[in-house]
Protein backbone atom coordinates (compact mmCIF):
# COMPACT_ATOMS: atom_id res chain seq x y z
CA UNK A 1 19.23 6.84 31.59
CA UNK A 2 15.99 8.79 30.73
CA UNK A 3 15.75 10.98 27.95
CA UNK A 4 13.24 13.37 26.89
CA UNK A 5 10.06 12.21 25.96
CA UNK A 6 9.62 15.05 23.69
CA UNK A 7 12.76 14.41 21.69
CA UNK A 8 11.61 10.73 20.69
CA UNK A 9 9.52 11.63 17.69
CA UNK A 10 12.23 13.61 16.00
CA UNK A 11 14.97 10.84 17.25
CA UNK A 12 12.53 8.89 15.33
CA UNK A 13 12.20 11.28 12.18
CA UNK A 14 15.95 11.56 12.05
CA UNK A 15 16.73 7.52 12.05
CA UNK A 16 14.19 7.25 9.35
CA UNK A 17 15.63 9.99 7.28
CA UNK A 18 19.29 8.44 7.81
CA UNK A 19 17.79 5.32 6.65
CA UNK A 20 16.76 6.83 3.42
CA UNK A 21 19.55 8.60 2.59
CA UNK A 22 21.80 5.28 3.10
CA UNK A 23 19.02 3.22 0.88
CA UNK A 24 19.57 6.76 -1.72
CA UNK A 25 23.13 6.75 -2.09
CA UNK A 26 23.45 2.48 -2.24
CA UNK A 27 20.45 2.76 -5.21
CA UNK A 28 22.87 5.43 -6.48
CA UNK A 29 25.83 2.92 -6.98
CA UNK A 30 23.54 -0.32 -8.30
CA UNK A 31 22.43 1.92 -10.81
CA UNK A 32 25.77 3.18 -11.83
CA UNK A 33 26.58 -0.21 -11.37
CA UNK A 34 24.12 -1.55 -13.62
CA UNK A 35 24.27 1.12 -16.46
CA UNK A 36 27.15 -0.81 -17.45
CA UNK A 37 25.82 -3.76 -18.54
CA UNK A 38 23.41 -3.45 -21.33
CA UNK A 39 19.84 -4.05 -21.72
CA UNK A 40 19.58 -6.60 -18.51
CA UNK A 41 21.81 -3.77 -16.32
CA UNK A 42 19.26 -1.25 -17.52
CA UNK A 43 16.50 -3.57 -16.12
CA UNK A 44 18.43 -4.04 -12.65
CA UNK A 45 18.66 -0.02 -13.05
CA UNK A 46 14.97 -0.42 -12.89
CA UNK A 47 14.38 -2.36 -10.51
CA UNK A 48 16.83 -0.92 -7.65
CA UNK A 49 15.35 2.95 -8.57
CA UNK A 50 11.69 1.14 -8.55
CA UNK A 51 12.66 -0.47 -5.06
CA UNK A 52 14.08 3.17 -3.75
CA UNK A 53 10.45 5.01 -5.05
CA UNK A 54 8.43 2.59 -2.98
CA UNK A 55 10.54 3.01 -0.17
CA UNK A 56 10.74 6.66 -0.64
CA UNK A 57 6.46 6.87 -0.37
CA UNK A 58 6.83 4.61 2.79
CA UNK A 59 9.58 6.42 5.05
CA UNK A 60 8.60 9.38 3.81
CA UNK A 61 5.19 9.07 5.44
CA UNK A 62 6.54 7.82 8.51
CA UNK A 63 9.14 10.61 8.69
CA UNK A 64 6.93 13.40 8.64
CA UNK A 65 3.81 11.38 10.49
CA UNK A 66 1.50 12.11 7.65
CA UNK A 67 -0.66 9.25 6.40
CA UNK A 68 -3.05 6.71 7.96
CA UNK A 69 -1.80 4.86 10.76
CA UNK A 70 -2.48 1.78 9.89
CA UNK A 71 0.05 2.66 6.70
CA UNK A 72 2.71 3.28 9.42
CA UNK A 73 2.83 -0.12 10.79
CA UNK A 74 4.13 -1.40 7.42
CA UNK A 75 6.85 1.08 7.18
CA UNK A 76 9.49 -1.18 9.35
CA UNK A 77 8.72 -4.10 7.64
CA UNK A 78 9.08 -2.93 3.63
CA UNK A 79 11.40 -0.76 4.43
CA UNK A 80 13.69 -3.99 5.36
CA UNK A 81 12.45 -5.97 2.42
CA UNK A 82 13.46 -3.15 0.38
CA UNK A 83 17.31 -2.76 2.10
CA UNK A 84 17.70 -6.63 1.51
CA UNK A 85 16.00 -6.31 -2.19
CA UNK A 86 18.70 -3.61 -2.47
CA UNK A 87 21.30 -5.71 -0.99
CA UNK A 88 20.65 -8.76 -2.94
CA UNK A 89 20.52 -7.15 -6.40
CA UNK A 90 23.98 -5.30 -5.58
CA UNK A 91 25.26 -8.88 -4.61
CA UNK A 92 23.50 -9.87 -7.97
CA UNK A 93 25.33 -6.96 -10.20
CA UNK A 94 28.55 -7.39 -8.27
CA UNK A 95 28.57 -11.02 -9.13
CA UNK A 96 27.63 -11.00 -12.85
CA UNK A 97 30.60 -8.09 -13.30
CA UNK A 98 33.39 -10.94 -12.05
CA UNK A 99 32.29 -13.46 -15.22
């Protein structure tokens, strides 16, 4: 099956957008999450919203193809490392909630 040509930069803009919005609304939870315990829940708050920003600067630049290039080849990978920072601290919360 061949598609467009054409359509595969916005195929592309729309998977990286989708990818934010599912890394926005699991930061959402691990904060509301977190709130709830104390000082060291407010630093997990943090840390999940700090993880979200940097992701934000890097998918948004590869959304909208603005930036350098080179920039761009490092959005795959930090994006990732930021989903399984995000994963492991809501493991993290999730856990420390059962004691």
């Amino acid at each position: 099956m061949t598609g467009d040509p054409g359509l595969q930069p916005e195929r592309t803009r729309l998977a990286w957008r989708r990818t934010l919005l599912t890394l926005t609304g699991v930061t959402v939870l691990l904060v509301r999450l977190a709130l709830t315990g104390g000082r060291a829940g407010a630093a997990l708050a943090g840390l999940a919203v700090l993880g979200w920003l940097g992701t934000l600067a890097v998918t948004w630049r590869r959304a909208t193809g603005t930036g350098p290039r080179r920039a761009q080849r490092w959005s795959f990978p930090l994006t990732a490392l930021a989903a399984a920072g995000l994963a492991l601290l809501g493991v993290v919360l999730v856990l420390r909630g059962q004691r």
